[in-house]
PDB file of N, CA and C in Angstrom:
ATOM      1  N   UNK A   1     218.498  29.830 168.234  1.00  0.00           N
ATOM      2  CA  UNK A   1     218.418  30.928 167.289  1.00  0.00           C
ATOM      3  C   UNK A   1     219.308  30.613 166.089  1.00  0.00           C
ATOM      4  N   UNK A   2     219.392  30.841 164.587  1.00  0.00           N
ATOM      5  CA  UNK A   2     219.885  30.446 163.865  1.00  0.00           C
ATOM      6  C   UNK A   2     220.422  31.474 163.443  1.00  0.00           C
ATOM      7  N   UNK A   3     221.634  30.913 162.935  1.00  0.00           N
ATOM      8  CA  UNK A   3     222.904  31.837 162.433  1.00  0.00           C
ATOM      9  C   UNK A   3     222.555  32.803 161.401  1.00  0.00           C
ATOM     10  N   UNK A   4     223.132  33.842 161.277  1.00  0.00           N
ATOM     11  CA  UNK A   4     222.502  34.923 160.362  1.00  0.00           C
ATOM     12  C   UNK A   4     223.687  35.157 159.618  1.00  0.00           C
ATOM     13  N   UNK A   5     223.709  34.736 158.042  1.00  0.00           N
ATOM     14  CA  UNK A   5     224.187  34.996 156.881  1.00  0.00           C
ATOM     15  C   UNK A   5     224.373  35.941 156.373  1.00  0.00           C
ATOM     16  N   UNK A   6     225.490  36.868 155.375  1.00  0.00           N
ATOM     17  CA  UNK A   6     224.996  38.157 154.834  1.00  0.00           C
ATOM     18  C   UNK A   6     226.076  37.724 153.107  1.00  0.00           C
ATOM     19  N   UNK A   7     225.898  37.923 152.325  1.00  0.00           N
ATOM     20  CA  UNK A   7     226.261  37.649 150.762  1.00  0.00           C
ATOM     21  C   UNK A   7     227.475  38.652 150.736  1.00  0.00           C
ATOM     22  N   UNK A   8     228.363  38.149 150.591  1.00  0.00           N
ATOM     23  CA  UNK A   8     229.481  38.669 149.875  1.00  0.00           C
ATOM     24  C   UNK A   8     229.780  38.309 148.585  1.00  0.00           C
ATOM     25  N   UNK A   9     229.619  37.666 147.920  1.00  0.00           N
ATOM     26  CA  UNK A   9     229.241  37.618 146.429  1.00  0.00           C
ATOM     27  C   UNK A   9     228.578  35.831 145.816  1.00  0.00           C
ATOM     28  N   UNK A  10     228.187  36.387 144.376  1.00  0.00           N
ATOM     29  CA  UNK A  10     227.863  34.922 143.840  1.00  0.00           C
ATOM     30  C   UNK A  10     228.467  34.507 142.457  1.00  0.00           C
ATOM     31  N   UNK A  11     228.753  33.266 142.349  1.00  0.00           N
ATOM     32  CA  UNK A  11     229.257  33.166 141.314  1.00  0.00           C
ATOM     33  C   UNK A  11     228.737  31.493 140.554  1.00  0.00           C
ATOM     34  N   UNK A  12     229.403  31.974 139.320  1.00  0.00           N
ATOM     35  CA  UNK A  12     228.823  30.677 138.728  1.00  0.00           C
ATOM     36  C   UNK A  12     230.176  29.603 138.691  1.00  0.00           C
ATOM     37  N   UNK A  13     229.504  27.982 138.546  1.00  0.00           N
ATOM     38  CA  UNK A  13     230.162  27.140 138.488  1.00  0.00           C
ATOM     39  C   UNK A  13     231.401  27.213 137.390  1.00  0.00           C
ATOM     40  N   UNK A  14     232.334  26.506 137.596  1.00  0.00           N
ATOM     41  CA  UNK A  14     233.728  26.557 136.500  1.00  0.00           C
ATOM     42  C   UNK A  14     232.835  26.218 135.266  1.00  0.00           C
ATOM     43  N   UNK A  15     233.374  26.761 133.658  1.00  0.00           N
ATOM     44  CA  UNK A  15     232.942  26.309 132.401  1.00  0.00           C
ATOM     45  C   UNK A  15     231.420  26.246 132.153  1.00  0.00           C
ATOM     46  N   UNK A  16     230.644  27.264 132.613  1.00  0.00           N
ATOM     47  CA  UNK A  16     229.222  27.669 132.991  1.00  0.00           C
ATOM     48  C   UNK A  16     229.214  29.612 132.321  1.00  0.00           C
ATOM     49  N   UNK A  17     228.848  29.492 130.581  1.00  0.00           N
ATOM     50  CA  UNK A  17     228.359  31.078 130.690  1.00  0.00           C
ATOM     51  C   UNK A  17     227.457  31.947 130.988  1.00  0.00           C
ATOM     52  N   UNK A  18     227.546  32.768 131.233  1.00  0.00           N
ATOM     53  CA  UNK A  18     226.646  34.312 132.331  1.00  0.00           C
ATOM     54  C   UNK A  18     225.144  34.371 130.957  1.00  0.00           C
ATOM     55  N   UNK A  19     225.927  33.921 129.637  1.00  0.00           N
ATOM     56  CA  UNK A  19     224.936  34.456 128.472  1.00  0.00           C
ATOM     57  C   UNK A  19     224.127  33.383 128.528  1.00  0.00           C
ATOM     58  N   UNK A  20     224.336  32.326 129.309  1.00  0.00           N
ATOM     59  CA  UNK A  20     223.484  30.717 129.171  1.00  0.00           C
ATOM     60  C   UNK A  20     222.183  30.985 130.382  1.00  0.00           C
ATOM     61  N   UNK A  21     222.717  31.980 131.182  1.00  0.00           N
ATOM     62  CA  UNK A  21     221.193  32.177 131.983  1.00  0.00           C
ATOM     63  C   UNK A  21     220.264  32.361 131.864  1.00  0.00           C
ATOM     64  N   UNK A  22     219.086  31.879 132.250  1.00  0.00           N
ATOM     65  CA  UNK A  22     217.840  32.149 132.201  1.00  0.00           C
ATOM     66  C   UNK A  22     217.662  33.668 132.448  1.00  0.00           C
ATOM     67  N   UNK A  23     216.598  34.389 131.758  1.00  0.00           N
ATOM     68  CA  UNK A  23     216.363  35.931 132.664  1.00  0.00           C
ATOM     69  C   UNK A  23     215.537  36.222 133.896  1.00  0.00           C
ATOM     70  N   UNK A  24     215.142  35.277 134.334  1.00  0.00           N
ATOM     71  CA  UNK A  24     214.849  35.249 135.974  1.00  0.00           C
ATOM     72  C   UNK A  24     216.156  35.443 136.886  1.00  0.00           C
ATOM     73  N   UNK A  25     216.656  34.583 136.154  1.00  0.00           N
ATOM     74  CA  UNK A  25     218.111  34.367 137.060  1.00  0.00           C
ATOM     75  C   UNK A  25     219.127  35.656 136.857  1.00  0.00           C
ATOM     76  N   UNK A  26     218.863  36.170 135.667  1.00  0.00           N
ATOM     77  CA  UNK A  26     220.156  36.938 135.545  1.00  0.00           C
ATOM     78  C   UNK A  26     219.060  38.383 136.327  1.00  0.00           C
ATOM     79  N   UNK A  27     217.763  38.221 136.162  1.00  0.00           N
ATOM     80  CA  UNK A  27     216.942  39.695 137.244  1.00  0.00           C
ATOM     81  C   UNK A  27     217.755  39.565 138.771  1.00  0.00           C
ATOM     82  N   UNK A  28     217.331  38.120 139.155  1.00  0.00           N
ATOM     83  CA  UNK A  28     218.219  37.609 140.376  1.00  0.00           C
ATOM     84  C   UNK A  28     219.533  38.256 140.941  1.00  0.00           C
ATOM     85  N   UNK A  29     220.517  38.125 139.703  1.00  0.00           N
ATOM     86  CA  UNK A  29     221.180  38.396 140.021  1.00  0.00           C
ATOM     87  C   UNK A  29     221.930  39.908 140.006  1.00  0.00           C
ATOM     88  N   UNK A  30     220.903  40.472 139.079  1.00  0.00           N
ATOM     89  CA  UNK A  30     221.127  41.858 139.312  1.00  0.00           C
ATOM     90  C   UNK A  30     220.761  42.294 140.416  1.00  0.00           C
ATOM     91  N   UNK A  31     219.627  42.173 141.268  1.00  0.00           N
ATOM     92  CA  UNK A  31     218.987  42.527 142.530  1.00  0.00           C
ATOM     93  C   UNK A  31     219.787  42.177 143.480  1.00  0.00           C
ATOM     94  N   UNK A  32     220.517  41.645 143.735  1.00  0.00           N
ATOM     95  CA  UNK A  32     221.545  41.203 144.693  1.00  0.00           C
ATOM     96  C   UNK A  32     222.313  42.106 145.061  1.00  0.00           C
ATOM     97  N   UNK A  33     223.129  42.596 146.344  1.00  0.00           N
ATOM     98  CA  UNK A  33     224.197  43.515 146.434  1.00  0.00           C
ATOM     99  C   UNK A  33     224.409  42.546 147.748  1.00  0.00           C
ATOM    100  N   UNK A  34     226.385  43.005 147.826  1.00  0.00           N
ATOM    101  CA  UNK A  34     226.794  42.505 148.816  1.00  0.00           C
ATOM    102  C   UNK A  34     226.245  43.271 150.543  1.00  0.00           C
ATOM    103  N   UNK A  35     225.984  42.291 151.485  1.00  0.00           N
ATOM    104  CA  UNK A  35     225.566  42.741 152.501  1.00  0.00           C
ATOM    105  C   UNK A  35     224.391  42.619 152.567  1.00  0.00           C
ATOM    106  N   UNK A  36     223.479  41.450 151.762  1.00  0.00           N
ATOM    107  CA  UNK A  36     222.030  41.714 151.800  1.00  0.00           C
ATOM    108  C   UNK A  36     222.544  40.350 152.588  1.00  0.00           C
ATOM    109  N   UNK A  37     220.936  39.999 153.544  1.00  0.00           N
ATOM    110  CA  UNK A  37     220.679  38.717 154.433  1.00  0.00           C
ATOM    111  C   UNK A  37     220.853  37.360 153.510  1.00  0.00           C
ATOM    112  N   UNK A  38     221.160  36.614 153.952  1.00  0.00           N
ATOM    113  CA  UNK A  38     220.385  35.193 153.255  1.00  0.00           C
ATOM    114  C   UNK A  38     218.951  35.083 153.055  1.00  0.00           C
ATOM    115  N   UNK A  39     217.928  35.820 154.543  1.00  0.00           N
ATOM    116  CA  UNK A  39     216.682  35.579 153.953  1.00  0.00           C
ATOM    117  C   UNK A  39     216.242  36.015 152.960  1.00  0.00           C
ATOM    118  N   UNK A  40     217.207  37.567 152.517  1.00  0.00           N
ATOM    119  CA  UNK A  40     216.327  38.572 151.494  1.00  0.00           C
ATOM    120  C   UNK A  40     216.999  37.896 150.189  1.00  0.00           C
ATOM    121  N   UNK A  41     218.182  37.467 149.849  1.00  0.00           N
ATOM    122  CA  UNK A  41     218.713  36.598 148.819  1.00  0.00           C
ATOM    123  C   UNK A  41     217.658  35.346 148.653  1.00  0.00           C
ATOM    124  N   UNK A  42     216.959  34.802 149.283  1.00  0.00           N
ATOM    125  CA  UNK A  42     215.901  33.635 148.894  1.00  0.00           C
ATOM    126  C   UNK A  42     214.877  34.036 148.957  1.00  0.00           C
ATOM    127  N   UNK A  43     214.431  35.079 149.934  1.00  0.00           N
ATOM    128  CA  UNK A  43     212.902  35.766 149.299  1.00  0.00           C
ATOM    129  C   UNK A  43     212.884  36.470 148.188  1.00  0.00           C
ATOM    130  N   UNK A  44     213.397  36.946 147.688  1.00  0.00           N
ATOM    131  CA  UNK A  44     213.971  37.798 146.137  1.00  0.00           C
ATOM    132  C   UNK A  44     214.161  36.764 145.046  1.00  0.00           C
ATOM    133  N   UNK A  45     214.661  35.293 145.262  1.00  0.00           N
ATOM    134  CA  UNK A  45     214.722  34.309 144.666  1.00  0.00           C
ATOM    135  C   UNK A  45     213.147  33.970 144.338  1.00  0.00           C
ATOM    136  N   UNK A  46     212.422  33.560 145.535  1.00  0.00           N
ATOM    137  CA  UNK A  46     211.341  33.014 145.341  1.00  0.00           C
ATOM    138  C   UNK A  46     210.197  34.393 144.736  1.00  0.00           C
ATOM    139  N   UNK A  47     210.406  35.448 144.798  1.00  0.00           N
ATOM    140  CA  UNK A  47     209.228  36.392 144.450  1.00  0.00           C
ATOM    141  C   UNK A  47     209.683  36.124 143.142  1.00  0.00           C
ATOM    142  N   UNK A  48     210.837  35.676 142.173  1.00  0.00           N
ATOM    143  CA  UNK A  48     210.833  35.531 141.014  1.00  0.00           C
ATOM    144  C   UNK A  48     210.459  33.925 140.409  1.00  0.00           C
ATOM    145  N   UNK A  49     209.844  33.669 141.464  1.00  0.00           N
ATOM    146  CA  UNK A  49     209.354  31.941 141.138  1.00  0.00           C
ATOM    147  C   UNK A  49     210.577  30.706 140.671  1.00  0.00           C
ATOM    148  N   UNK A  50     211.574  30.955 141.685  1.00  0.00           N
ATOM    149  CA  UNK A  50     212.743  30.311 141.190  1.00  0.00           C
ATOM    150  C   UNK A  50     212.811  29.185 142.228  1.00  0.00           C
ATOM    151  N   UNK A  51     211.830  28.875 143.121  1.00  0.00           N
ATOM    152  CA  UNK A  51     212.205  27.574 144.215  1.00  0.00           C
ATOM    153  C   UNK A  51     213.806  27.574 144.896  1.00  0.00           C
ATOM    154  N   UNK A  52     214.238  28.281 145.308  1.00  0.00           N
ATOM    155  CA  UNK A  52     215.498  28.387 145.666  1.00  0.00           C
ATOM    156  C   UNK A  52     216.065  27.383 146.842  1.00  0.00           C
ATOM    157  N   UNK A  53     217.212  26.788 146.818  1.00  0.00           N
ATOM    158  CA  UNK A  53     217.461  25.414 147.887  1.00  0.00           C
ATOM    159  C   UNK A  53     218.916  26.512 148.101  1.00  0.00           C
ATOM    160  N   UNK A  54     219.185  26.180 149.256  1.00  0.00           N
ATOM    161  CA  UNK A  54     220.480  27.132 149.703  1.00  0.00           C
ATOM    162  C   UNK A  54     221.194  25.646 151.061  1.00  0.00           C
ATOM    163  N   UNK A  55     222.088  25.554 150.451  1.00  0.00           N
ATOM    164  CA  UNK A  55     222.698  24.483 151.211  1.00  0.00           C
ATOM    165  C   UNK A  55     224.305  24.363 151.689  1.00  0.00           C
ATOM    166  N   UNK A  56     224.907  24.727 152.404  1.00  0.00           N
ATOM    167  CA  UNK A  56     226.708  24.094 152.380  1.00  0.00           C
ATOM    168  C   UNK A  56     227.057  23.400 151.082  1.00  0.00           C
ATOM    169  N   UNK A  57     227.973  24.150 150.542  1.00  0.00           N
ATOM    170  CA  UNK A  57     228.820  22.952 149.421  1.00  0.00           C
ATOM    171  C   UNK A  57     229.164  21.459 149.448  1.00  0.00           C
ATOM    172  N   UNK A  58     229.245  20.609 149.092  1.00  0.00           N
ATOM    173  CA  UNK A  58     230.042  19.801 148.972  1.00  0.00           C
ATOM    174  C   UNK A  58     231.499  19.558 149.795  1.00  0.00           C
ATOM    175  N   UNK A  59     232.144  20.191 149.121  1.00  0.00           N
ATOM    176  CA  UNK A  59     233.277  20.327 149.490  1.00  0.00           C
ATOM    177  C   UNK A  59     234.060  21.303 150.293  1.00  0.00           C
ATOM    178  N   UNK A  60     232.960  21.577 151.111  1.00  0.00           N
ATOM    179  CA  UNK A  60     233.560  22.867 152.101  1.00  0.00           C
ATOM    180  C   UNK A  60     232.553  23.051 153.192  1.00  0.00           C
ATOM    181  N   UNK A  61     232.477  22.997 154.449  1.00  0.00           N
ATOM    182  CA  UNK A  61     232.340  23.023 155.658  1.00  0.00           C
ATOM    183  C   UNK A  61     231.300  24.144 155.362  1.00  0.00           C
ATOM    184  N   UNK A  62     231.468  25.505 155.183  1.00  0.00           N
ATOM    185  CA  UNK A  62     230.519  26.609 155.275  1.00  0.00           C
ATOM    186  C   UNK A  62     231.237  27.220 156.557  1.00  0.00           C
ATOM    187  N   UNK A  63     230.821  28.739 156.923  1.00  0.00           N
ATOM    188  CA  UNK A  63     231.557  29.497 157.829  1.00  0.00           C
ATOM    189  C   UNK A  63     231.163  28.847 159.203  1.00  0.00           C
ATOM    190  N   UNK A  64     232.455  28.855 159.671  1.00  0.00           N
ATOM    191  CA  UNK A  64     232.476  27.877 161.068  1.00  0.00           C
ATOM    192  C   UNK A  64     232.229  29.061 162.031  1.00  0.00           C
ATOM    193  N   UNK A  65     232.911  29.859 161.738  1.00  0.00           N
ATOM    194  CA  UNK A  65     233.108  30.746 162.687  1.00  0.00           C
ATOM    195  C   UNK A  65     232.372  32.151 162.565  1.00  0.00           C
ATOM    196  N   UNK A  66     231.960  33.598 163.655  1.00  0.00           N
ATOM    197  CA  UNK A  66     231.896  34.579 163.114  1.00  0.00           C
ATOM    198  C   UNK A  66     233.041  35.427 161.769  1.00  0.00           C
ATOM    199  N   UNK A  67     232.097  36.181 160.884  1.00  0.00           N
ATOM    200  CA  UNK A  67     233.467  36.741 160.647  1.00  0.00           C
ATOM    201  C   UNK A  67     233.967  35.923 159.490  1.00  0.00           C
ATOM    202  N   UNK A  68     233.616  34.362 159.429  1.00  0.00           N
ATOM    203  CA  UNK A  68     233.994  33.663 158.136  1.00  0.00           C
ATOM    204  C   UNK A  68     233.481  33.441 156.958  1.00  0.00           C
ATOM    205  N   UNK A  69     233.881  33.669 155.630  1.00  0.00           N
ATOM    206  CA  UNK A  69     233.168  33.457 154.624  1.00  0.00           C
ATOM    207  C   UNK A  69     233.130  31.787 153.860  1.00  0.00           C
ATOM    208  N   UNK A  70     232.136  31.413 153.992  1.00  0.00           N
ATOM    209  CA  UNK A  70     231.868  29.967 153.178  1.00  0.00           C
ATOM    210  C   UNK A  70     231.437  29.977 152.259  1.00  0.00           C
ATOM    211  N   UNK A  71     231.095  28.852 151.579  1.00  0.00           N
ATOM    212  CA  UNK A  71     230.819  28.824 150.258  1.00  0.00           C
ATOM    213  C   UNK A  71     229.696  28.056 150.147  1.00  0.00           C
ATOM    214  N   UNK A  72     228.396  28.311 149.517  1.00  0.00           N
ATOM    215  CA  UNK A  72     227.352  27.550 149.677  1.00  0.00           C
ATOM    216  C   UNK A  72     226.304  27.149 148.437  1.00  0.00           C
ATOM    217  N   UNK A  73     225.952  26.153 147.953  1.00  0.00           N
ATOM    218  CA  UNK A  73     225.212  25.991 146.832  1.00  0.00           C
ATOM    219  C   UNK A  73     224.019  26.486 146.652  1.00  0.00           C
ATOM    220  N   UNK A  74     223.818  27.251 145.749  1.00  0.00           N
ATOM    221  CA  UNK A  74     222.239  28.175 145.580  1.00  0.00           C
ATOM    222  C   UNK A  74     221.677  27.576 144.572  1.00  0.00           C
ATOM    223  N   UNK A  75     220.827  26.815 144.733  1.00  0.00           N
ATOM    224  CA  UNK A  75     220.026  25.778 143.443  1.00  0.00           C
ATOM    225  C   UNK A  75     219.432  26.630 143.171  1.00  0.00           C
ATOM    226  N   UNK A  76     218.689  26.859 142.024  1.00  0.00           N
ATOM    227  CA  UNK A  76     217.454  27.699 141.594  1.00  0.00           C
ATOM    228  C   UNK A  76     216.288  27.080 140.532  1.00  0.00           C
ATOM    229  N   UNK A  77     215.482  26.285 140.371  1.00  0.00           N
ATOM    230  CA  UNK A  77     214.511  25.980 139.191  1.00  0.00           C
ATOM    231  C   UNK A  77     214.338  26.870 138.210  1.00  0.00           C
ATOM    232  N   UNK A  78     214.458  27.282 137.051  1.00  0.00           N
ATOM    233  CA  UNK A  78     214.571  28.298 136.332  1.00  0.00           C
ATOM    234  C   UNK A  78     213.830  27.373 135.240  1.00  0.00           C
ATOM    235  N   UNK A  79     212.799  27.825 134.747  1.00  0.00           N
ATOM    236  CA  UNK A  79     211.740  27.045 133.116  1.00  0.00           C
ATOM    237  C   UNK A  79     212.185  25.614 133.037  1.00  0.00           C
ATOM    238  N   UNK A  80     211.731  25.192 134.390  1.00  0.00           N
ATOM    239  CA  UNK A  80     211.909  23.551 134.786  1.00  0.00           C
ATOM    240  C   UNK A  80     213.310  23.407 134.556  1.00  0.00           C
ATOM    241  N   UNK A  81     214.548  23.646 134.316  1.00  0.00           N
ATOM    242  CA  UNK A  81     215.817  23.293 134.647  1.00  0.00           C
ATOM    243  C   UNK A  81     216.557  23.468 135.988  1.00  0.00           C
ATOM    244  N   UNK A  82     216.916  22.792 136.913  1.00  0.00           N
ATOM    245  CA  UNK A  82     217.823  22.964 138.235  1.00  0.00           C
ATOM    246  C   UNK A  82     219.552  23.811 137.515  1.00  0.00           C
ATOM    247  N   UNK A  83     219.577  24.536 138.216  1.00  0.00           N
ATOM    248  CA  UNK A  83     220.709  25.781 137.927  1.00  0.00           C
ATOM    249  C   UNK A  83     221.044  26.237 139.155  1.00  0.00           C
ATOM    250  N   UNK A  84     222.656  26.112 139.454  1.00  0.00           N
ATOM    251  CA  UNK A  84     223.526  25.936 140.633  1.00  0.00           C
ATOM    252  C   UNK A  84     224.399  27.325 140.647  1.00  0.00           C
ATOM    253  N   UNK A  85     223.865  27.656 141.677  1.00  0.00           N
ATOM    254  CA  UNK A  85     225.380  28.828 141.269  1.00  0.00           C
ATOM    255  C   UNK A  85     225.858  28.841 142.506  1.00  0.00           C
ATOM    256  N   UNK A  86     226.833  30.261 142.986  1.00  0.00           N
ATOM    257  CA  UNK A  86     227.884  29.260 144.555  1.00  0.00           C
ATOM    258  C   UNK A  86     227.783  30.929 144.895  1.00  0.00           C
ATOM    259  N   UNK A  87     226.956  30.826 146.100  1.00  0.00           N
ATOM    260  CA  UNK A  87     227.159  31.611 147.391  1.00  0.00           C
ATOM    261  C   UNK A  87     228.123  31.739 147.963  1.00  0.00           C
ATOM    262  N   UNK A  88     228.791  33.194 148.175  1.00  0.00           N
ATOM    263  CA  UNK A  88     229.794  33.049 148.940  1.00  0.00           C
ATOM    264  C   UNK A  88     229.064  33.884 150.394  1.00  0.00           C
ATOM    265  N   UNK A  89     228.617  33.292 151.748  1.00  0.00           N
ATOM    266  CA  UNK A  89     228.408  34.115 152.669  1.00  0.00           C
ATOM    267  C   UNK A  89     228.894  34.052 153.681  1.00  0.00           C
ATOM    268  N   UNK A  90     228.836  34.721 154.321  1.00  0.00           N
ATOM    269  CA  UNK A  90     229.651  35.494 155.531  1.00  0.00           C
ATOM    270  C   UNK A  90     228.786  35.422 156.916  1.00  0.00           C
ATOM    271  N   UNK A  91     229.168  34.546 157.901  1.00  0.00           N
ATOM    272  CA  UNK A  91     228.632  34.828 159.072  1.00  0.00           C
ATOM    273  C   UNK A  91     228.964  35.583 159.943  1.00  0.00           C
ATOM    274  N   UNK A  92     227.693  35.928 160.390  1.00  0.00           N
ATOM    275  CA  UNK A  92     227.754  37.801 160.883  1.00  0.00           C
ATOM    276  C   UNK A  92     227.914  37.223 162.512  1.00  0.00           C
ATOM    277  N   UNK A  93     228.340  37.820 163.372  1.00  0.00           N
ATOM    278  CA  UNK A  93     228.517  37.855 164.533  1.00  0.00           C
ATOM    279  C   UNK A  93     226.962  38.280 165.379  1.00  0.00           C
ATOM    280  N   UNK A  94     226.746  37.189 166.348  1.00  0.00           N
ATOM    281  CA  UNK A  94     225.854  37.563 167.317  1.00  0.00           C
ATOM    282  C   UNK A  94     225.664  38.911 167.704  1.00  0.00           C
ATOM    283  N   UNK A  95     224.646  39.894 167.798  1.00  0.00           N
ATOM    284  CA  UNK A  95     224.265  41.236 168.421  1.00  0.00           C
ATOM    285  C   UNK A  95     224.141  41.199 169.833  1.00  0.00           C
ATOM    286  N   UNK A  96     224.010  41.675 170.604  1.00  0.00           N
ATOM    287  CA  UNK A  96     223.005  41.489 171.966  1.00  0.00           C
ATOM    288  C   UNK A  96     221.994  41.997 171.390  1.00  0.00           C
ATOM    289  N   UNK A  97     220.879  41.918 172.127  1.00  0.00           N
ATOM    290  CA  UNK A  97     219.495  42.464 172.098  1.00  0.00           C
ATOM    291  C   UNK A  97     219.700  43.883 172.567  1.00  0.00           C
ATOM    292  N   UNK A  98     219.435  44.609 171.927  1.00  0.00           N
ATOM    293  CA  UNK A  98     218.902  46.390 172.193  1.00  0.00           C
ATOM    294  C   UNK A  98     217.303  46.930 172.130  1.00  0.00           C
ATOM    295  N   UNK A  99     217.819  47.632 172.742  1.00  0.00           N
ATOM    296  CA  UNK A  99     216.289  48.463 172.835  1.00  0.00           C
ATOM    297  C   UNK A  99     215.527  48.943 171.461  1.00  0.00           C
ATOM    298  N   UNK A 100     216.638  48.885 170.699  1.00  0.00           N
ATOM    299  CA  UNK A 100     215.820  49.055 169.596  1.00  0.00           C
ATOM    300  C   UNK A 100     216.166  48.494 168.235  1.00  0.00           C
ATOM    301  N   UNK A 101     215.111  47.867 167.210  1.00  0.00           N
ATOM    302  CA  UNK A 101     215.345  46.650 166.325  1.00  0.00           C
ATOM    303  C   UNK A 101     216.632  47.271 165.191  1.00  0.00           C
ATOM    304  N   UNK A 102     217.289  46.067 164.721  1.00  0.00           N
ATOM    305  CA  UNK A 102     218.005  46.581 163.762  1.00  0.00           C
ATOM    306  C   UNK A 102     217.846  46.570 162.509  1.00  0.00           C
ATOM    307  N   UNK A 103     218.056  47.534 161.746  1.00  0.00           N
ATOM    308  CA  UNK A 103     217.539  47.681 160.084  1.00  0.00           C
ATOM    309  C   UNK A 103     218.476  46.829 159.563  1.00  0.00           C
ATOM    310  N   UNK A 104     217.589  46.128 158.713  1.00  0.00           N
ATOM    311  CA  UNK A 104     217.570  45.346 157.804  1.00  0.00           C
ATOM    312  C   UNK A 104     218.649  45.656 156.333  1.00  0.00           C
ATOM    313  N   UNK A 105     219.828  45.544 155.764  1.00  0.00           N
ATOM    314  CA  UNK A 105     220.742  45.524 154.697  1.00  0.00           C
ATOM    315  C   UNK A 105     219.199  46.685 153.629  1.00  0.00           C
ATOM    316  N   UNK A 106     220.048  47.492 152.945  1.00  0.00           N
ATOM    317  CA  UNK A 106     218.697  47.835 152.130  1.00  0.00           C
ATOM    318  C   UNK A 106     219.657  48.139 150.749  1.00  0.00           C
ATOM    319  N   UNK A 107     219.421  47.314 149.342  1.00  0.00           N
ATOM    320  CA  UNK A 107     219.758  47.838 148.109  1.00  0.00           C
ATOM    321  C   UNK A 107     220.815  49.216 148.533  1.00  0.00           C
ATOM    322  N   UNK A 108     222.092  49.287 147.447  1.00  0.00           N
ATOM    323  CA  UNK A 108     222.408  50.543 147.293  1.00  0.00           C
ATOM    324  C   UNK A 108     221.754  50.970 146.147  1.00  0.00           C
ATOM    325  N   UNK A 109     221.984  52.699 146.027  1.00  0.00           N
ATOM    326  CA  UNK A 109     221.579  53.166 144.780  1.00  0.00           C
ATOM    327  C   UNK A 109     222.278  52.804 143.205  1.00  0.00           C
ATOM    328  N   UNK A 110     221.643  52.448 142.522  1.00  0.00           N
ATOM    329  CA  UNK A 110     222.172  52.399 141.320  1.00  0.00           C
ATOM    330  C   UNK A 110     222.175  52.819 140.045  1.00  0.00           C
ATOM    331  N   UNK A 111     223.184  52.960 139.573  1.00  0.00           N
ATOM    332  CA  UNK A 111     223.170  53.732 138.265  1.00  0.00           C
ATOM    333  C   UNK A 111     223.028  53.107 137.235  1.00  0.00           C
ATOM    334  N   UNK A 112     222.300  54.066 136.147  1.00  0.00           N
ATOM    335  CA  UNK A 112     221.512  53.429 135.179  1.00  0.00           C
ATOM    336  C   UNK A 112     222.111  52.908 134.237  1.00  0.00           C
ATOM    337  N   UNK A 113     223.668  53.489 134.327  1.00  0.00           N
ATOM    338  CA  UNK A 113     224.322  52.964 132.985  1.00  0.00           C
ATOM    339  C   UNK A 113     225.161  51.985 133.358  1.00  0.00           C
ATOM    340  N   UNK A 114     224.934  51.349 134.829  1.00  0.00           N
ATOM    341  CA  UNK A 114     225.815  50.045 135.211  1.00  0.00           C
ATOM    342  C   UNK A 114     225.510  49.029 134.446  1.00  0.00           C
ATOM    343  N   UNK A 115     226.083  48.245 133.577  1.00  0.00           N
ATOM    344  CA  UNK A 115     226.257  46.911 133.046  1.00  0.00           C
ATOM    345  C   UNK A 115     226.022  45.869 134.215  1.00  0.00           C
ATOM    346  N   UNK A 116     225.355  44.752 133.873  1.00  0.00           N
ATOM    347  CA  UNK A 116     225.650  43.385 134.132  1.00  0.00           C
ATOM    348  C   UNK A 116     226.166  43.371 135.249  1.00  0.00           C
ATOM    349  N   UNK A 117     226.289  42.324 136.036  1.00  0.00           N
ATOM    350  CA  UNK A 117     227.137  41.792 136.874  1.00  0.00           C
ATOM    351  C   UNK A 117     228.559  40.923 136.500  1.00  0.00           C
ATOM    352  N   UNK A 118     228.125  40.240 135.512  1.00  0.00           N
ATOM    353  CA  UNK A 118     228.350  39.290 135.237  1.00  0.00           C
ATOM    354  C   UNK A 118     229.779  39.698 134.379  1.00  0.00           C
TER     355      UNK A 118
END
């Protein structure tokens, strides 16, 4: 069974500006909230036609443990350019199986006059 991820935030590479993004990417990244899955962070990627690659960093192991946050490279294709930004996620601790399924992270509400992420 494979480990289940949840986003505690994303960020961009050092000396990389927020105003240099593509607007796929910056929709991307508005749609995002902390506590969503890894799957729904790359299906949300790909419904915006961004080919998304989600991989361990370089230079950092990724969460070893429950409970730990790693750091992970989020490629994205954006109008034929490759564009990197850095996952920070959190591995969630094993459930047992229950009788009944568990809901899925869902968007919070948001307000209209929230700015940017970025």
């Amino acid at each position: 069974m494979a480990d289940t991820f949840e986003l505690v935030a994303l960020g961009l590479p050092a000396g990389f500006a927020p105003d240099a993004l593509p607007d796929a990417v910056k929709r991307l990244v508005a749609d995002c909230w902390p506590g969503m899955s890894r799957a729904q962070l790359l299906a949300r990627a790909r419904r915006l036609a961004l080919q998304p690659s989600l991989r361990a960093a370089v230079d950092h192991p990724g969460a070893a443990a429950p409970g730990e946050t790693g750091l992970f490279s989020l490629t994205l294709l954006a109008d034929g350019v490759a564009l990197r930004l850095i996952a920070h996620l959190r591995r969630v601790k094993r459930r047992r199986q229950s009788a009944r399924p568990v809901k899925g992270s869902k968007p919070p509400a948001r307000d209209p006059r929230q700015g940017d992420l970025f």
